[in-house]
PDB file of N, CA and C in Angstrom:
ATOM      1  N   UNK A   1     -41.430  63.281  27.976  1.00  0.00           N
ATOM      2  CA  UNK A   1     -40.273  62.414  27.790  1.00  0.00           C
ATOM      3  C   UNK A   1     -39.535  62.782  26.511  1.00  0.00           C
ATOM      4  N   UNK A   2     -38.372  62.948  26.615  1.00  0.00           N
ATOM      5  CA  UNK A   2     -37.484  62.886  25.502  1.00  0.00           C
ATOM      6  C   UNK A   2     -36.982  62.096  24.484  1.00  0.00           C
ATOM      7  N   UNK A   3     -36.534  61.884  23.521  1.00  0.00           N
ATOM      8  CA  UNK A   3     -36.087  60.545  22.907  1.00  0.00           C
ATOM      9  C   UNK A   3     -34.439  60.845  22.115  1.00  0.00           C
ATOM     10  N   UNK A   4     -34.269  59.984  21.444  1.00  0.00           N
ATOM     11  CA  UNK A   4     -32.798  59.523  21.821  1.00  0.00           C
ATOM     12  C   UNK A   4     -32.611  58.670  20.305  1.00  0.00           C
ATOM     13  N   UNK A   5     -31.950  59.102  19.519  1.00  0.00           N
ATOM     14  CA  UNK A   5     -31.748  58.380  17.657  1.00  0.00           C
ATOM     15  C   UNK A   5     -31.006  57.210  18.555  1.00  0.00           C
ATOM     16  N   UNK A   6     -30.884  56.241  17.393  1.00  0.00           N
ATOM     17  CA  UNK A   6     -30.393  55.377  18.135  1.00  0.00           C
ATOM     18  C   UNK A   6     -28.676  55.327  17.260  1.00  0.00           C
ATOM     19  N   UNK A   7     -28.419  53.875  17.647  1.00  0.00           N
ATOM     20  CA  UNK A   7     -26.555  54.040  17.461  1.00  0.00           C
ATOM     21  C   UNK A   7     -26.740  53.547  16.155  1.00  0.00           C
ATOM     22  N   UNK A   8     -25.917  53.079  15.128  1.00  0.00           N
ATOM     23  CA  UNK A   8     -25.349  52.316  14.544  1.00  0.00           C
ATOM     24  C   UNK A   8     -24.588  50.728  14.787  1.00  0.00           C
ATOM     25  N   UNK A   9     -24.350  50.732  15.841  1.00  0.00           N
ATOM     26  CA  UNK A   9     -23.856  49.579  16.369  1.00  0.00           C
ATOM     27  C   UNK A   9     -24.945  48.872  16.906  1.00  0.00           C
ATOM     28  N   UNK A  10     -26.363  49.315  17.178  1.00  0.00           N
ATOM     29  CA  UNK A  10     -27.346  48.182  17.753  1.00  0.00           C
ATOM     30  C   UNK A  10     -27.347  47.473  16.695  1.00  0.00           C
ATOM     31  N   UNK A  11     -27.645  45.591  17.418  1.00  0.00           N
ATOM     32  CA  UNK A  11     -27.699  44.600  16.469  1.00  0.00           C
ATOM     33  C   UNK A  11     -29.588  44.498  16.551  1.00  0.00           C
ATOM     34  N   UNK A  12     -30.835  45.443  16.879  1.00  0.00           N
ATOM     35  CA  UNK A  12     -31.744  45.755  16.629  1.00  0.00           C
ATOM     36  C   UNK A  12     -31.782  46.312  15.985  1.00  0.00           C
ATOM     37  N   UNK A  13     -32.959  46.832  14.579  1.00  0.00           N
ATOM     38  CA  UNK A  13     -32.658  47.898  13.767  1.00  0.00           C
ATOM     39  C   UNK A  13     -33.922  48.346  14.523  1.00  0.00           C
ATOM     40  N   UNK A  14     -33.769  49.763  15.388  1.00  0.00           N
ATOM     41  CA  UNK A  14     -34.525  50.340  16.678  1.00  0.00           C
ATOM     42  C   UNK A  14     -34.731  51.915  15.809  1.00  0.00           C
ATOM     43  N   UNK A  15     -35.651  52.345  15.899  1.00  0.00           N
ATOM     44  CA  UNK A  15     -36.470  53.642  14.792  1.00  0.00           C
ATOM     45  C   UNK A  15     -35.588  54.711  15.965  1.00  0.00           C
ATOM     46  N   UNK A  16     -36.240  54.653  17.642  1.00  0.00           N
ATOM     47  CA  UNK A  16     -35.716  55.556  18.233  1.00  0.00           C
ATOM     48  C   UNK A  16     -36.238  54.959  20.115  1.00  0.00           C
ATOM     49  N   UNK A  17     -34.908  55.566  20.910  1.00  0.00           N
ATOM     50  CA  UNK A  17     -35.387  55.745  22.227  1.00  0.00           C
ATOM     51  C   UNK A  17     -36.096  56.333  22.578  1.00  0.00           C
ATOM     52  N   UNK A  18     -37.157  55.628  23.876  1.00  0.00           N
ATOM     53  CA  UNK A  18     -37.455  56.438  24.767  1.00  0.00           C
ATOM     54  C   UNK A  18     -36.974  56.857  26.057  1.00  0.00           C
ATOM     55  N   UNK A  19     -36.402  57.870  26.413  1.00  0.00           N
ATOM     56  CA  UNK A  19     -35.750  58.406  27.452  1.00  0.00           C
ATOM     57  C   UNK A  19     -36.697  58.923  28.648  1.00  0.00           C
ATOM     58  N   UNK A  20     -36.576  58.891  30.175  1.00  0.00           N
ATOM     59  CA  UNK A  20     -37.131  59.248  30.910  1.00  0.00           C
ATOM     60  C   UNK A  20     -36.387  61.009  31.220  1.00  0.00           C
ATOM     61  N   UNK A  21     -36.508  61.541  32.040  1.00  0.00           N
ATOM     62  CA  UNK A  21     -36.561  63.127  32.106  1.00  0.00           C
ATOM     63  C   UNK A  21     -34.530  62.878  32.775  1.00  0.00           C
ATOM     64  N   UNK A  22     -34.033  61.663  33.567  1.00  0.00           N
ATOM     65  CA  UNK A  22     -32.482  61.865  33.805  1.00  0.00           C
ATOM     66  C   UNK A  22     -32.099  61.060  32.237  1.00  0.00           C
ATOM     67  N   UNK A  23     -32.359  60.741  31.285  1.00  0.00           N
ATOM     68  CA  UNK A  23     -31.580  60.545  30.486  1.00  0.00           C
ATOM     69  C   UNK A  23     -31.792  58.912  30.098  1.00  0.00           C
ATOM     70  N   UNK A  24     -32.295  57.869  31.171  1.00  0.00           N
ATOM     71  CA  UNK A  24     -32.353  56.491  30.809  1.00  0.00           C
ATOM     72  C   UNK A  24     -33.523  56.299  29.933  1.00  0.00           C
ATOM     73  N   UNK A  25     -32.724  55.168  28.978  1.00  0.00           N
ATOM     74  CA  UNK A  25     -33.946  54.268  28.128  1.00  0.00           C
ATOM     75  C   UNK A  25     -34.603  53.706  28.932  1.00  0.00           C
ATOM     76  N   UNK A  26     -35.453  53.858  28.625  1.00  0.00           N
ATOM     77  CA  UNK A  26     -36.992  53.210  29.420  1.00  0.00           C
ATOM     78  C   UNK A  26     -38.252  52.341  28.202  1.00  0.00           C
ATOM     79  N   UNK A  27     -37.630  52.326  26.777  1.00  0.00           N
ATOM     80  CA  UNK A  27     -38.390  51.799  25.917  1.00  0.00           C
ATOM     81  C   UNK A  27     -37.988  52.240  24.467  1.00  0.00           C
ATOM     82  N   UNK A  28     -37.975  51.480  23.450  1.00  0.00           N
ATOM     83  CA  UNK A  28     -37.553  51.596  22.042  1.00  0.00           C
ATOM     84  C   UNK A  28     -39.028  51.848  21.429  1.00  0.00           C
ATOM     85  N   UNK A  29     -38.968  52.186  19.644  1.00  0.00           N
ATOM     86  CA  UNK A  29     -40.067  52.044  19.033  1.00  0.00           C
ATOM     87  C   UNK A  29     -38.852  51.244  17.865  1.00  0.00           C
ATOM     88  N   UNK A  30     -39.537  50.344  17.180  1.00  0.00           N
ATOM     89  CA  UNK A  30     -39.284  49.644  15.727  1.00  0.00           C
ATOM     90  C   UNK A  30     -40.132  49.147  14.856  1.00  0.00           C
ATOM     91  N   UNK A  31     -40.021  49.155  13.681  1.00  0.00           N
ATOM     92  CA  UNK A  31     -40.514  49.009  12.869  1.00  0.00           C
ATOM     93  C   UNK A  31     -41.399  47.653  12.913  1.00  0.00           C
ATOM     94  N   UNK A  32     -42.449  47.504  12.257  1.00  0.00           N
ATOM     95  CA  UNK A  32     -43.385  46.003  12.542  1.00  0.00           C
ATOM     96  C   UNK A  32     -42.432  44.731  11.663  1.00  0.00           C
ATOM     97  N   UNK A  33     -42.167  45.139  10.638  1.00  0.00           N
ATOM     98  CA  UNK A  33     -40.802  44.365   9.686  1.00  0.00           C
ATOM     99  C   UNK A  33     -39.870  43.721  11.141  1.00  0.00           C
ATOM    100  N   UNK A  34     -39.137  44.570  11.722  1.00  0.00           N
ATOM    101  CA  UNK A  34     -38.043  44.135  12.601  1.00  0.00           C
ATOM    102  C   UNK A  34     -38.676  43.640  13.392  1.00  0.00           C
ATOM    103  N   UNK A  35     -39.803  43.692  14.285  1.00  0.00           N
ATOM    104  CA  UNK A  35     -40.641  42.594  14.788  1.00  0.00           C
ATOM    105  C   UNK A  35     -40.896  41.526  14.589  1.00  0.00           C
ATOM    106  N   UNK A  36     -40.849  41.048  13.467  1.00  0.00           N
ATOM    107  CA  UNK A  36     -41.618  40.029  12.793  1.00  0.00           C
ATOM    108  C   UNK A  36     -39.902  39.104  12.467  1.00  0.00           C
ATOM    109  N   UNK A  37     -38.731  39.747  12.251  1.00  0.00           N
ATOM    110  CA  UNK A  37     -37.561  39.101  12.016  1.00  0.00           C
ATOM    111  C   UNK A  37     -37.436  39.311  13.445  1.00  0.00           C
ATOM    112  N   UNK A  38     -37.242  39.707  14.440  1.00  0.00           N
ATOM    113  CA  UNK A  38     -37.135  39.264  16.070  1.00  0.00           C
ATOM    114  C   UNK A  38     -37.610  38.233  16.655  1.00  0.00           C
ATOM    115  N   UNK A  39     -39.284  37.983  16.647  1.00  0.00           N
ATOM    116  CA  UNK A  39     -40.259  36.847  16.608  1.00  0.00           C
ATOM    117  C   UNK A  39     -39.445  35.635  15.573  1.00  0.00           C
ATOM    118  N   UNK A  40     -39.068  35.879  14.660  1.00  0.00           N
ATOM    119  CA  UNK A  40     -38.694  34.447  14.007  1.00  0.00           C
ATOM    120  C   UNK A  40     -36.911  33.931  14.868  1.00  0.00           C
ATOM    121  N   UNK A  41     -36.363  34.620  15.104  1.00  0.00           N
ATOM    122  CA  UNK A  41     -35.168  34.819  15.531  1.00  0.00           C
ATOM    123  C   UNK A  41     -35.678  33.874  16.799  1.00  0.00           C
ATOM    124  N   UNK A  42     -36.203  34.597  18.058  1.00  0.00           N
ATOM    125  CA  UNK A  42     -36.183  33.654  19.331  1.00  0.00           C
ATOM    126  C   UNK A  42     -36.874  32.759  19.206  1.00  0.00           C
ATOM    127  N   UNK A  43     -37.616  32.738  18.181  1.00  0.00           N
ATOM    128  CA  UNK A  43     -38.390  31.138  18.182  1.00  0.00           C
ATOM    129  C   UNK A  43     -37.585  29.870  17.573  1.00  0.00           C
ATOM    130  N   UNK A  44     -36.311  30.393  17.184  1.00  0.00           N
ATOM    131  CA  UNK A  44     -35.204  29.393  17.340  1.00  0.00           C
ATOM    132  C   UNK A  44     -34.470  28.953  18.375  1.00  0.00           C
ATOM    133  N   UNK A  45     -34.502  29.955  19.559  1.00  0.00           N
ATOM    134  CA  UNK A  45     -33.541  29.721  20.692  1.00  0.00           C
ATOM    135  C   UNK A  45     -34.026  28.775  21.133  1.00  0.00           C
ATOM    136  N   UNK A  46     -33.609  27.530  21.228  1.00  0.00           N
ATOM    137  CA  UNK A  46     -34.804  26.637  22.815  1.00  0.00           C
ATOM    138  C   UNK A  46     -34.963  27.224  23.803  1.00  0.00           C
ATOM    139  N   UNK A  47     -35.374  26.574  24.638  1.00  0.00           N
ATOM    140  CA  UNK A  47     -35.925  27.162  26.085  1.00  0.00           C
ATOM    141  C   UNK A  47     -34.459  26.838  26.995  1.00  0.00           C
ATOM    142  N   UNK A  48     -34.333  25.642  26.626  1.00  0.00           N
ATOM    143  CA  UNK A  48     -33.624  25.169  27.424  1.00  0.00           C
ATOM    144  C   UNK A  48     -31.821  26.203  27.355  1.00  0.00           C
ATOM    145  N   UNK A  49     -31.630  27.206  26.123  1.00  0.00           N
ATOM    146  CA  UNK A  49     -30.413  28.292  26.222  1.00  0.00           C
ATOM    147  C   UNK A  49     -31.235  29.552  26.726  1.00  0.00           C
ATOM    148  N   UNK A  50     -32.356  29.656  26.458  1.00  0.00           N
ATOM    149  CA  UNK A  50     -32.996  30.859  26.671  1.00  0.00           C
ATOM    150  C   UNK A  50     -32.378  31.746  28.114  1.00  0.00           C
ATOM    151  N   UNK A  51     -32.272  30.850  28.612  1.00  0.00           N
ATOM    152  CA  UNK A  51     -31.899  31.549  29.765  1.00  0.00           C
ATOM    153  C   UNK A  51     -30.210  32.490  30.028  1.00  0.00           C
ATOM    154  N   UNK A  52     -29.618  31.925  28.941  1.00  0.00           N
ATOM    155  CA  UNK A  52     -28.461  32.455  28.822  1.00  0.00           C
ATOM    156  C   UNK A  52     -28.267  34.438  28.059  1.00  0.00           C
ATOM    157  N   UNK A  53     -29.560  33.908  27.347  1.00  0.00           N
ATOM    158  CA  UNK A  53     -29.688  35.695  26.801  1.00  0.00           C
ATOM    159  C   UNK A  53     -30.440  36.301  27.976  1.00  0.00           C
ATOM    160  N   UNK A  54     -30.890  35.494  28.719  1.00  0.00           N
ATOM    161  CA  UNK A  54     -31.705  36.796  30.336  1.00  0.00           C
ATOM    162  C   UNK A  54     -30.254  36.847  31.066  1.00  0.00           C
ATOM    163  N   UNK A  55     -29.659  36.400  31.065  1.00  0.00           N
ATOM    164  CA  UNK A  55     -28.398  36.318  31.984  1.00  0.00           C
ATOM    165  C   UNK A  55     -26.641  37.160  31.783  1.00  0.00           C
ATOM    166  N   UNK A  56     -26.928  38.462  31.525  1.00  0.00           N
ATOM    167  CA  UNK A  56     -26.191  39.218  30.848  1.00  0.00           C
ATOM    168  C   UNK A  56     -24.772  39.029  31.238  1.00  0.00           C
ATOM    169  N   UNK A  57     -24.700  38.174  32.829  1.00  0.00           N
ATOM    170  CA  UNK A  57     -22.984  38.054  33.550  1.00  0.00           C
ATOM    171  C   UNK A  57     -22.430  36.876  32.920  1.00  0.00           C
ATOM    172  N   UNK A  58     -23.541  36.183  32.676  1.00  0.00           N
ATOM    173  CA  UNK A  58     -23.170  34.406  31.894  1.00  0.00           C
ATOM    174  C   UNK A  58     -22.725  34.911  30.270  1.00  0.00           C
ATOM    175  N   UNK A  59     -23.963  35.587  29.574  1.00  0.00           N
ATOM    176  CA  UNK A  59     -23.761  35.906  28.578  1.00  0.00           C
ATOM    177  C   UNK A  59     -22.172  36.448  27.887  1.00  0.00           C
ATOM    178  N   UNK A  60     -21.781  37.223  28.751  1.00  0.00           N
ATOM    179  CA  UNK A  60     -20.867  38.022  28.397  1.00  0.00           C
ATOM    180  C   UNK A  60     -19.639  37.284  28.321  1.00  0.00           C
ATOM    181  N   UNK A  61     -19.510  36.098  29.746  1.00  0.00           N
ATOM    182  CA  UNK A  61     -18.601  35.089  30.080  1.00  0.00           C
ATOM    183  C   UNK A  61     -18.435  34.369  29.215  1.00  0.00           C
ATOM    184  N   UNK A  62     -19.724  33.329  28.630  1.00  0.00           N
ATOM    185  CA  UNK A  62     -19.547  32.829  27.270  1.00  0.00           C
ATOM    186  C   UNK A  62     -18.586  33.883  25.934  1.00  0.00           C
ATOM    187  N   UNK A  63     -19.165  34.672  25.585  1.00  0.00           N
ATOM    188  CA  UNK A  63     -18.541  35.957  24.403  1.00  0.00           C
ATOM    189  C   UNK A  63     -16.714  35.763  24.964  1.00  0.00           C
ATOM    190  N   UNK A  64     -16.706  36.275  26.250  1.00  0.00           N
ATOM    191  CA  UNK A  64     -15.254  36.578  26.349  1.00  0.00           C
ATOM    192  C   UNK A  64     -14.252  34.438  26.174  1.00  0.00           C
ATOM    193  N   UNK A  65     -15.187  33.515  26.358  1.00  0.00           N
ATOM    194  CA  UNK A  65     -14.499  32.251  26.009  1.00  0.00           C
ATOM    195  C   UNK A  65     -14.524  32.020  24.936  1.00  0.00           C
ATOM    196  N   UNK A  66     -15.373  32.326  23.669  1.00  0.00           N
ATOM    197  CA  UNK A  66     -15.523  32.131  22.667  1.00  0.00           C
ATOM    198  C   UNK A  66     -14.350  32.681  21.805  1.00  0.00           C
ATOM    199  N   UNK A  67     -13.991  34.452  22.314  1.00  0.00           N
ATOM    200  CA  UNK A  67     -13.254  34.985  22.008  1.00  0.00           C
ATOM    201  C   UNK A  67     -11.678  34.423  22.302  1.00  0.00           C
ATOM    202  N   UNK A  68     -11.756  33.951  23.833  1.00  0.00           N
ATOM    203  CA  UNK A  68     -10.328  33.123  24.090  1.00  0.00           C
ATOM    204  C   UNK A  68     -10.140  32.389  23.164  1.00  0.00           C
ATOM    205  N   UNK A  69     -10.944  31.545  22.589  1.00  0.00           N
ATOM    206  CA  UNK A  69     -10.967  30.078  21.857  1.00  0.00           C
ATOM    207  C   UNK A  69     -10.342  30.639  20.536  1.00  0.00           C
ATOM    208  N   UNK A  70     -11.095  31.552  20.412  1.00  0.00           N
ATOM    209  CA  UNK A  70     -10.764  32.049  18.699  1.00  0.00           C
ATOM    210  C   UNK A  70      -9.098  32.246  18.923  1.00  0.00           C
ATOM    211  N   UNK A  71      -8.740  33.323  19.517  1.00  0.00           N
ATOM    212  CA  UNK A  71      -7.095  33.541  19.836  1.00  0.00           C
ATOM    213  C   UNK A  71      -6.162  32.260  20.012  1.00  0.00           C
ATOM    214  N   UNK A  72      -6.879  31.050  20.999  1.00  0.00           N
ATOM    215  CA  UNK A  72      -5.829  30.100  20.739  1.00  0.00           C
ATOM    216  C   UNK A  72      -5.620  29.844  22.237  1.00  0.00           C
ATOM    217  N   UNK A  73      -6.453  30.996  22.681  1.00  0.00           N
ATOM    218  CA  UNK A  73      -6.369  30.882  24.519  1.00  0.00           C
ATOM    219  C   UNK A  73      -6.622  29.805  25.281  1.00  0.00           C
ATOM    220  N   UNK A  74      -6.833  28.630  24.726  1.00  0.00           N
ATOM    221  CA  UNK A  74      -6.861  27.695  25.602  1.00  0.00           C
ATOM    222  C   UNK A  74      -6.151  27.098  26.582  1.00  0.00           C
ATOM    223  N   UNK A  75      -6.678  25.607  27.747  1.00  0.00           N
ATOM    224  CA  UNK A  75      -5.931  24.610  27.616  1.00  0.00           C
ATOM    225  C   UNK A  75      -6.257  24.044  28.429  1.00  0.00           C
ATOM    226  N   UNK A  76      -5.547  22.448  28.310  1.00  0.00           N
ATOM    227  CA  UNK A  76      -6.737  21.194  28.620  1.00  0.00           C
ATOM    228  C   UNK A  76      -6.805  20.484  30.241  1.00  0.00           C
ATOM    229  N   UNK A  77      -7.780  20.481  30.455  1.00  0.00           N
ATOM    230  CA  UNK A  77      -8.103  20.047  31.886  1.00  0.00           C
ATOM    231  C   UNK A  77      -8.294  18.250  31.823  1.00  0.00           C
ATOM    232  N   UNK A  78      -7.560  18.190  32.700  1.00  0.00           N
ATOM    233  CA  UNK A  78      -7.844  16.671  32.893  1.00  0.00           C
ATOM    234  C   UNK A  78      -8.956  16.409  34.098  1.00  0.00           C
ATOM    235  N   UNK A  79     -10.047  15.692  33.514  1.00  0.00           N
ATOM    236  CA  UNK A  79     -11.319  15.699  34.366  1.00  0.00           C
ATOM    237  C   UNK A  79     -10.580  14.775  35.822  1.00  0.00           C
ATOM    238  N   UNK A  80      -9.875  14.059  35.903  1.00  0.00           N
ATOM    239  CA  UNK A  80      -9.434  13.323  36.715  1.00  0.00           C
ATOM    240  C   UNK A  80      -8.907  13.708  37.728  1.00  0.00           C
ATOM    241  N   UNK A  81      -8.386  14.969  37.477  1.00  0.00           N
ATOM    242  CA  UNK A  81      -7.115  15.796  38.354  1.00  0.00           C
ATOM    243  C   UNK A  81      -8.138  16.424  39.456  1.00  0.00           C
ATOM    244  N   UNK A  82      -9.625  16.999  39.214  1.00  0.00           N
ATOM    245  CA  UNK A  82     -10.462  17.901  39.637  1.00  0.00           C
ATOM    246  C   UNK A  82     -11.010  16.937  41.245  1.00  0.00           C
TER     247      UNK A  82
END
């Protein structure tokens, strides 16, 4: 298997990929430090959002409303009308 430096832009600090023989990651190595700040990290998420970081189509949906919101993209629904 081959491996693969990693980017600059991961929000993991990831040592290096592991690549299978066409080119896909198939597994990281990192440092025990960045482990240990990962472990403290999701043991903040509740359970009850957890599911939103397994959910990469939701995930992303949230990011792109958050981003609307920031711009100003809104606007208001009247629950009544629905």
């Amino acid at each position: 298997m081959s491996t693969a430096q990693r980017r600059s832009s991961d929000p993991i600090k990831i040592k290096q990929f592991v690549t299978n023989p066409k080119g896909h990651r198939i597994a990281v190595t990192i440092d025990i430090k960045e482990y240990e700040r990962l472990e403290k990290i999701l043991k903040l998420i509740p359970s009850s959002e957890a599911w939103l970081y397994e959910n990469s189509e939701a995930l992303e949906s949230v990011g792109k409303g958050l981003q609307d919101a920031a711009q100003g993209k809104v606007s208001k629904l009247n629950l009544k009308d629905l």
